[in-house]
PDB file of N, CA and C in Angstrom:
ATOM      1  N   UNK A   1       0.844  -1.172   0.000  1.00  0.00           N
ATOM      2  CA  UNK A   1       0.000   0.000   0.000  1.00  0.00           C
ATOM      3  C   UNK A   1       0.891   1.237   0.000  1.00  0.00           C
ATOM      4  N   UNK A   2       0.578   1.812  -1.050  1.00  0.00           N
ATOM      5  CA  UNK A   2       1.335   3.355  -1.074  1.00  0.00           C
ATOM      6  C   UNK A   2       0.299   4.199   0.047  1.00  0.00           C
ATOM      7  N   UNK A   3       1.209   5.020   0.939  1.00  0.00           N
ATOM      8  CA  UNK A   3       1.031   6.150   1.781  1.00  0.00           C
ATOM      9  C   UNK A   3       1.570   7.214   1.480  1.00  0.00           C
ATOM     10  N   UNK A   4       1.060   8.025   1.158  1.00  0.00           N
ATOM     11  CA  UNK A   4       1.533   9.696   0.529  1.00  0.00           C
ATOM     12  C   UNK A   4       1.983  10.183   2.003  1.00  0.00           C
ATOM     13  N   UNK A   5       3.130  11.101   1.720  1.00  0.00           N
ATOM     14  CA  UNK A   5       3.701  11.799   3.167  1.00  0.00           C
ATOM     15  C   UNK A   5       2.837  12.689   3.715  1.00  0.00           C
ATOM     16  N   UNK A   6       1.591  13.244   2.936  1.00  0.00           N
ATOM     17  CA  UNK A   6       0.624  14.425   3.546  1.00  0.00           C
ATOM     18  C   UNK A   6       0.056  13.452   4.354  1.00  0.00           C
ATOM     19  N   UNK A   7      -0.520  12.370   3.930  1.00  0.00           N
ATOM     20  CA  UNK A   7      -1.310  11.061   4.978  1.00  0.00           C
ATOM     21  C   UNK A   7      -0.901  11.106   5.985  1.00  0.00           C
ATOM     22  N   UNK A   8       0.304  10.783   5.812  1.00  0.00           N
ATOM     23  CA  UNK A   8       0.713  10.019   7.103  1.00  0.00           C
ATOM     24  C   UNK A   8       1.347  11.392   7.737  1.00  0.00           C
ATOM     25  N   UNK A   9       1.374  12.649   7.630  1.00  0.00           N
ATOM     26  CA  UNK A   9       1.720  13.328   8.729  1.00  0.00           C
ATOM     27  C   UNK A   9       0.660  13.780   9.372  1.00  0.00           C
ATOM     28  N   UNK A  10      -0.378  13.780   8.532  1.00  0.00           N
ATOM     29  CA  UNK A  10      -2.004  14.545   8.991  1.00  0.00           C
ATOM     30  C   UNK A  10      -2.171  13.258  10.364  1.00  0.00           C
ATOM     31  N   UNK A  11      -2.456  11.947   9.590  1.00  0.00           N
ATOM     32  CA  UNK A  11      -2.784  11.219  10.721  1.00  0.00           C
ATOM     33  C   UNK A  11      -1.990  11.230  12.147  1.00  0.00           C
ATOM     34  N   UNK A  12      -0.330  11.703  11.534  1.00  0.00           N
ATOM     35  CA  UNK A  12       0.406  11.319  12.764  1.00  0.00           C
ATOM     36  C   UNK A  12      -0.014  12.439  13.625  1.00  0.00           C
ATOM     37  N   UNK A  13      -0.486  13.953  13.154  1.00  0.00           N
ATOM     38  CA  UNK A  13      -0.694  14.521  14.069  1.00  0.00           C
ATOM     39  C   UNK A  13      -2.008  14.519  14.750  1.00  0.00           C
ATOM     40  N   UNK A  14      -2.847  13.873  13.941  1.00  0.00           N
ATOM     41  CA  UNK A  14      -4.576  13.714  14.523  1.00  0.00           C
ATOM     42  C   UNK A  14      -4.171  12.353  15.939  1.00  0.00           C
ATOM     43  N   UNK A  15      -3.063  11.761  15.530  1.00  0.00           N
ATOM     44  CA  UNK A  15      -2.704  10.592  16.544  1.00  0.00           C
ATOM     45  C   UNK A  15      -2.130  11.199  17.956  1.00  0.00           C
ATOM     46  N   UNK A  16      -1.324  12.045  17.831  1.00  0.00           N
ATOM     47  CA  UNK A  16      -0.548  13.080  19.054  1.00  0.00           C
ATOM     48  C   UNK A  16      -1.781  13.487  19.499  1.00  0.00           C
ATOM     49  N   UNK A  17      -2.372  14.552  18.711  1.00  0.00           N
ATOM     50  CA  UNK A  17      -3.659  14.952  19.519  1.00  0.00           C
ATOM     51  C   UNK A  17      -4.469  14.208  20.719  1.00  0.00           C
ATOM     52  N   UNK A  18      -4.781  13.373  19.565  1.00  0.00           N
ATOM     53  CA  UNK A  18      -5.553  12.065  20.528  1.00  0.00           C
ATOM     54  C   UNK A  18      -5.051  11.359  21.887  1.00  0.00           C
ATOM     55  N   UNK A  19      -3.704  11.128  21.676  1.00  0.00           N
ATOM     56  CA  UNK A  19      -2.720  10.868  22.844  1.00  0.00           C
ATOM     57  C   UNK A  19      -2.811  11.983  23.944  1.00  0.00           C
ATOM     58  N   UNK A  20      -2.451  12.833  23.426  1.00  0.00           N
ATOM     59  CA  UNK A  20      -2.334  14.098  24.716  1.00  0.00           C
ATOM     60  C   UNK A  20      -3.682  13.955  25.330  1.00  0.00           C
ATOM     61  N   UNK A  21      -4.670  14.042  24.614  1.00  0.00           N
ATOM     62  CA  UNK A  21      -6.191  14.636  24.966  1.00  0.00           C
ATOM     63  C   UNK A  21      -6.557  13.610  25.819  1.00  0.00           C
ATOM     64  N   UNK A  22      -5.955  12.180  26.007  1.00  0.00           N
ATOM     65  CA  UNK A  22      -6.332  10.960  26.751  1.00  0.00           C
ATOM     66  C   UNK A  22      -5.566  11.645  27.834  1.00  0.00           C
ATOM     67  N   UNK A  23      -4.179  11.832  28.153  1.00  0.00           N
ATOM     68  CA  UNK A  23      -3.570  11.921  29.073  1.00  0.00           C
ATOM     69  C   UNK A  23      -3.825  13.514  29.537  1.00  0.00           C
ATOM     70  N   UNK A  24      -5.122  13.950  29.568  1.00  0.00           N
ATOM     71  CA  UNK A  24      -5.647  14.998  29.803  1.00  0.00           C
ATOM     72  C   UNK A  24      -4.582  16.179  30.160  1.00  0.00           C
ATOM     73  N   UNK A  25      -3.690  16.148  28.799  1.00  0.00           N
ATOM     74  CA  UNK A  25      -2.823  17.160  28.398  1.00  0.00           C
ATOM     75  C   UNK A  25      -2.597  18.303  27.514  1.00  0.00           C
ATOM     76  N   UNK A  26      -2.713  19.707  28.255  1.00  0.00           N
ATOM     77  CA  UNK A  26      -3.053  20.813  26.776  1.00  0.00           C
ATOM     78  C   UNK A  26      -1.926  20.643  25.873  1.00  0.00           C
ATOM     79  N   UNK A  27      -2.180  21.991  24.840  1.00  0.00           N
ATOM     80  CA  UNK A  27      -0.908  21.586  24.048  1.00  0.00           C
ATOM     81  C   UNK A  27       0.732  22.508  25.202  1.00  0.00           C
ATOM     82  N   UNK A  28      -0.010  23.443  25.935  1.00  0.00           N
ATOM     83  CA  UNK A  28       1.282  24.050  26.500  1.00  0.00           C
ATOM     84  C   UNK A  28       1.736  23.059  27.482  1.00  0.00           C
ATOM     85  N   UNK A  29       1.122  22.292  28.204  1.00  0.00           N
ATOM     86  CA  UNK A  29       1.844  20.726  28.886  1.00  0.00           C
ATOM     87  C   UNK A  29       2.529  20.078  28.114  1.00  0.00           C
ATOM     88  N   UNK A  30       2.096  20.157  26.938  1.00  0.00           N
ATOM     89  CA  UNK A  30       3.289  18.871  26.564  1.00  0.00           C
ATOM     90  C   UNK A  30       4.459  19.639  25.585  1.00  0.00           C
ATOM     91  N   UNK A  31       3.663  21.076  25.340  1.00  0.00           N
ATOM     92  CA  UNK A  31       5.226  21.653  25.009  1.00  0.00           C
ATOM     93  C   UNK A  31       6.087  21.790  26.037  1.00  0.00           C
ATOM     94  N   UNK A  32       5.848  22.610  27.629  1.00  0.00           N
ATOM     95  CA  UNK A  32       6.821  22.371  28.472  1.00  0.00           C
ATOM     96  C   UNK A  32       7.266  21.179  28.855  1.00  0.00           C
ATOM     97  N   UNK A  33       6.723  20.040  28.823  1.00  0.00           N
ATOM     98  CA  UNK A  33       7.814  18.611  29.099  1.00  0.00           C
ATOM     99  C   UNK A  33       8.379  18.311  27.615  1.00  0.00           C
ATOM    100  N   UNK A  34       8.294  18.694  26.422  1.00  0.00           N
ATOM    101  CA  UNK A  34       8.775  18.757  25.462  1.00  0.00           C
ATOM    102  C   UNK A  34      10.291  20.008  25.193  1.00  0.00           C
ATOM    103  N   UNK A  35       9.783  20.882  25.757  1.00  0.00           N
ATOM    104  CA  UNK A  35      10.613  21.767  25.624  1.00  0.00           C
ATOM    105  C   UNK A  35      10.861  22.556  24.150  1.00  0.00           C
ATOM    106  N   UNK A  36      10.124  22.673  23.787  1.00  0.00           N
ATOM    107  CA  UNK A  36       9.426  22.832  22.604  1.00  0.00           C
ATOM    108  C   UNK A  36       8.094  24.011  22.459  1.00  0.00           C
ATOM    109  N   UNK A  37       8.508  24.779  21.956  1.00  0.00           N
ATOM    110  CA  UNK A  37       7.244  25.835  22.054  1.00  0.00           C
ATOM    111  C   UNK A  37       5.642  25.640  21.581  1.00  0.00           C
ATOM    112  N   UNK A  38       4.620  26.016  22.200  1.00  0.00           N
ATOM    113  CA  UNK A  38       3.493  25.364  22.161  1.00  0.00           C
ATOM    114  C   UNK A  38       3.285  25.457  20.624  1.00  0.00           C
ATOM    115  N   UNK A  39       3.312  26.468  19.567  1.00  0.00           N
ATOM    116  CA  UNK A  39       3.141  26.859  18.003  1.00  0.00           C
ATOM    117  C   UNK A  39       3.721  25.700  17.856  1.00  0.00           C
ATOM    118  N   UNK A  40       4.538  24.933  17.729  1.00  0.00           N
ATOM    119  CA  UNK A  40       5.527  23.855  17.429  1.00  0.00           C
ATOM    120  C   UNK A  40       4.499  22.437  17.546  1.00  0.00           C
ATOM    121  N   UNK A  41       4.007  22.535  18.923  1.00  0.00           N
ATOM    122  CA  UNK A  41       3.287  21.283  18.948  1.00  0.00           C
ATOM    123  C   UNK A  41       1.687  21.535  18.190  1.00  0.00           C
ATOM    124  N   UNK A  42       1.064  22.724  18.104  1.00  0.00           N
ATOM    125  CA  UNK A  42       0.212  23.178  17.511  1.00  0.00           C
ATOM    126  C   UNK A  42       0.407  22.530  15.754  1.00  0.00           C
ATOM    127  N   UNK A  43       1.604  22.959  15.614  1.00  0.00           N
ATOM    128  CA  UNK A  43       1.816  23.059  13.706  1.00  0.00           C
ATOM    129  C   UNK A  43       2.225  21.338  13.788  1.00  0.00           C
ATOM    130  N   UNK A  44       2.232  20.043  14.594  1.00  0.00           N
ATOM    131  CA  UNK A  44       2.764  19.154  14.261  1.00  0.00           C
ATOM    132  C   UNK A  44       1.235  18.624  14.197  1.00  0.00           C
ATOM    133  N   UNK A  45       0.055  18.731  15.193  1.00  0.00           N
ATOM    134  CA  UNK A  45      -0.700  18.275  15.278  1.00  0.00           C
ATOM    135  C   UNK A  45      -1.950  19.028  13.980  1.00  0.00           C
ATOM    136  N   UNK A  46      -1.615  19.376  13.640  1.00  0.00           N
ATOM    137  CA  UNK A  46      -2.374  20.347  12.329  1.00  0.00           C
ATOM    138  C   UNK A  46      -1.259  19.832  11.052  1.00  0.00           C
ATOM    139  N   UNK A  47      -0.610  18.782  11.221  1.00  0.00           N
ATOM    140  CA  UNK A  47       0.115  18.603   9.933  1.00  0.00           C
ATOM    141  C   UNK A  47       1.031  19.821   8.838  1.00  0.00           C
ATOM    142  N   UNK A  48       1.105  20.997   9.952  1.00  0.00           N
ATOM    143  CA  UNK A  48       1.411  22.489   9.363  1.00  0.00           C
ATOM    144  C   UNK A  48       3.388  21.518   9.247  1.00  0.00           C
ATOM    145  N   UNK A  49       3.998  21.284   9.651  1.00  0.00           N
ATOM    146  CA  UNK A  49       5.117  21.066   9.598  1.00  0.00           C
ATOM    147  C   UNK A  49       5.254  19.205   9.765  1.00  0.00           C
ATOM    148  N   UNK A  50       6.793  18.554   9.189  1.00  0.00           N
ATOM    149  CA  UNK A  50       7.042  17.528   9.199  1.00  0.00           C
ATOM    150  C   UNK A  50       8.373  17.627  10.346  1.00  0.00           C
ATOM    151  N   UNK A  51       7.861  17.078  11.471  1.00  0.00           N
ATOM    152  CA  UNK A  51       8.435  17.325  12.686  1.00  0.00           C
ATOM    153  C   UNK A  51       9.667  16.412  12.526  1.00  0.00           C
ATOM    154  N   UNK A  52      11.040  16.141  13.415  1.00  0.00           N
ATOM    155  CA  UNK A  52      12.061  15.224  13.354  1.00  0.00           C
ATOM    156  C   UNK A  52      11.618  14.147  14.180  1.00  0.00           C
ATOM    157  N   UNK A  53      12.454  13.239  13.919  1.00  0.00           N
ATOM    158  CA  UNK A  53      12.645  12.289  15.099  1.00  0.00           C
ATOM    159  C   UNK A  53      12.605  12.160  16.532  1.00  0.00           C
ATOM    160  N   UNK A  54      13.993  13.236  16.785  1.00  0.00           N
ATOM    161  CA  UNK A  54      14.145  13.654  17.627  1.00  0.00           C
ATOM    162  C   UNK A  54      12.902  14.368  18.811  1.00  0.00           C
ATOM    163  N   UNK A  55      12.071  14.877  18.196  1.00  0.00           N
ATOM    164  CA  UNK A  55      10.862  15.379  18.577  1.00  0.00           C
ATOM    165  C   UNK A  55       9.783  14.809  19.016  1.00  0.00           C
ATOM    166  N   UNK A  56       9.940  14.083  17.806  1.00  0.00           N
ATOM    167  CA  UNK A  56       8.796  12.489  18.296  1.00  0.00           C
ATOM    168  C   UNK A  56       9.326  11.905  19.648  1.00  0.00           C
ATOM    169  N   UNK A  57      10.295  11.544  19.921  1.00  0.00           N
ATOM    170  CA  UNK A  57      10.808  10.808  20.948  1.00  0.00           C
ATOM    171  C   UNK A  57      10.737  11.787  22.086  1.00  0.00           C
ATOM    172  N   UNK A  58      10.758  12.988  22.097  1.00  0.00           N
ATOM    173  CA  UNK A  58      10.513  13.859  23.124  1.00  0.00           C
ATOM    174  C   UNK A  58       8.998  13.895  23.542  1.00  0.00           C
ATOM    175  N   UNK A  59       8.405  14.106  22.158  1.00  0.00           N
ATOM    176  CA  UNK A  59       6.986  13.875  22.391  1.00  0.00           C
ATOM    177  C   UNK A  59       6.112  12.616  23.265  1.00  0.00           C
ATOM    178  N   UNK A  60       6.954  11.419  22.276  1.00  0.00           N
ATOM    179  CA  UNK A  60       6.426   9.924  23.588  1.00  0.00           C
ATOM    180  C   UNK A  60       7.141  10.050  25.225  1.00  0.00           C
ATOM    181  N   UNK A  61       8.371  10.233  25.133  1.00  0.00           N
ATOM    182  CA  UNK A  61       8.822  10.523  26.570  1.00  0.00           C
ATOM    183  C   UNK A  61       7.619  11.126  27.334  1.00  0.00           C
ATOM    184  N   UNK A  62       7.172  12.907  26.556  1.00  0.00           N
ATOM    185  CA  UNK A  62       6.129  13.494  27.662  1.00  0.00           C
ATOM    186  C   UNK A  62       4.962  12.654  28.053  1.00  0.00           C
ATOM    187  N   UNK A  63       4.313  12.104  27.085  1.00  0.00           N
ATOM    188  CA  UNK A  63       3.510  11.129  27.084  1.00  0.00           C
ATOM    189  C   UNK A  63       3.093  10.108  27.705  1.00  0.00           C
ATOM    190  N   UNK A  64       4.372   9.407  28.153  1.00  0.00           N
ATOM    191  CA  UNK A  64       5.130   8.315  28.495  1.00  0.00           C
ATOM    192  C   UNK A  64       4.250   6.890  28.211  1.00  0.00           C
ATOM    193  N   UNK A  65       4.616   6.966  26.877  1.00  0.00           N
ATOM    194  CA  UNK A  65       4.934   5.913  25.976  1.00  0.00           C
ATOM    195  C   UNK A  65       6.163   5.955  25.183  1.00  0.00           C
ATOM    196  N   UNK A  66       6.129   4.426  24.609  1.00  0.00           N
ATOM    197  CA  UNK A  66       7.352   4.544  23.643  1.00  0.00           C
ATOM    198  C   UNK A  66       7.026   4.604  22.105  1.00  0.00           C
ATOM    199  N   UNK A  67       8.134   5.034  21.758  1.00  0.00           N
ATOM    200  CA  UNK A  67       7.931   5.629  20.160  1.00  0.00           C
ATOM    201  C   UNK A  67       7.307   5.344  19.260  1.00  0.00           C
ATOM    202  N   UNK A  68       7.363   3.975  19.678  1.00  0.00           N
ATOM    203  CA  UNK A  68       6.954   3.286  18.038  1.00  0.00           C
ATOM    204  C   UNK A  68       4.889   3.160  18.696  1.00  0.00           C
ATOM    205  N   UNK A  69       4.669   3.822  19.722  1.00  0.00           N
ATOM    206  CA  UNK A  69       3.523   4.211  20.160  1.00  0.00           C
ATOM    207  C   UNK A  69       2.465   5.601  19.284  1.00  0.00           C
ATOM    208  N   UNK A  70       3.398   6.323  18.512  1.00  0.00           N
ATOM    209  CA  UNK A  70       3.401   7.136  18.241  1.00  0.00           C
ATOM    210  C   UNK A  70       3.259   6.899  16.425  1.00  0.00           C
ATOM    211  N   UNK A  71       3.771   5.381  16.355  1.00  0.00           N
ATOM    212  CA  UNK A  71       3.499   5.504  14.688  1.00  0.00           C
ATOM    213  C   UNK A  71       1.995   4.493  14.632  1.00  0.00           C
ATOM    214  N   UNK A  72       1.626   4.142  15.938  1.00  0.00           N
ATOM    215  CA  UNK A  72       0.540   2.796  15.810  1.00  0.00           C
ATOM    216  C   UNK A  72      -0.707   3.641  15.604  1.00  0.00           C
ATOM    217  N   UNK A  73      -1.256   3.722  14.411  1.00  0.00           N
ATOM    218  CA  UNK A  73      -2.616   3.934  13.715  1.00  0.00           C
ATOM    219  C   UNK A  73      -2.677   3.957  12.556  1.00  0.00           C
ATOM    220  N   UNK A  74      -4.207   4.295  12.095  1.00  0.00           N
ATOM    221  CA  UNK A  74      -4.627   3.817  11.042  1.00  0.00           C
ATOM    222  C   UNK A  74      -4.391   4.565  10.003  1.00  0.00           C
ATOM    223  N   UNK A  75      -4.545   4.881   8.609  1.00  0.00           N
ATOM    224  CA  UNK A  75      -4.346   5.814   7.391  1.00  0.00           C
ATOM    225  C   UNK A  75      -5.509   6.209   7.065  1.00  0.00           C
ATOM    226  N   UNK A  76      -5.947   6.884   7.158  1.00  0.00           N
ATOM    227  CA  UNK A  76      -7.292   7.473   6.904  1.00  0.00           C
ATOM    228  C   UNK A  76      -7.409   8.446   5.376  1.00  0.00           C
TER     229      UNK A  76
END
């Protein structure tokens, strides 16, 4: 199955969303345990930017899950 990169960043950020919003976390909570400015986590979860690695893994840390937590969903 081909996945276009707009897909899969839209979903990855509709997936963060969803994560935080369980762990009844705004977006400025998980930018300060991110360390990361809230616009930043705003534009990842709006698919506005293609975030790093590095970020992601900061992101599951705040979370606290692990990474590959962060790629588990569906393609919509």
């Amino acid at each position: 199955m081909d996945i276009s990169e707009e897909s899969f960043i839209a979903n990855l950020g509709v997936h963060i969303r969803q994560l935080r919003e369980k762990k009844n976390m705004s977006q400025q909570d998980l930018a300060n345990d991110c360390a990361i400015p809230k616009s930043q986590v705003a534009r990842i979860e709006r698919a506005k930017i293609n975030t790093t690695v590095r970020t992601l893994i900061k992101i599951a840390n705040a979370l606290g899950i692990e990474p590959k937590e962060l790629m588990d969903f569906s393609i919509k």
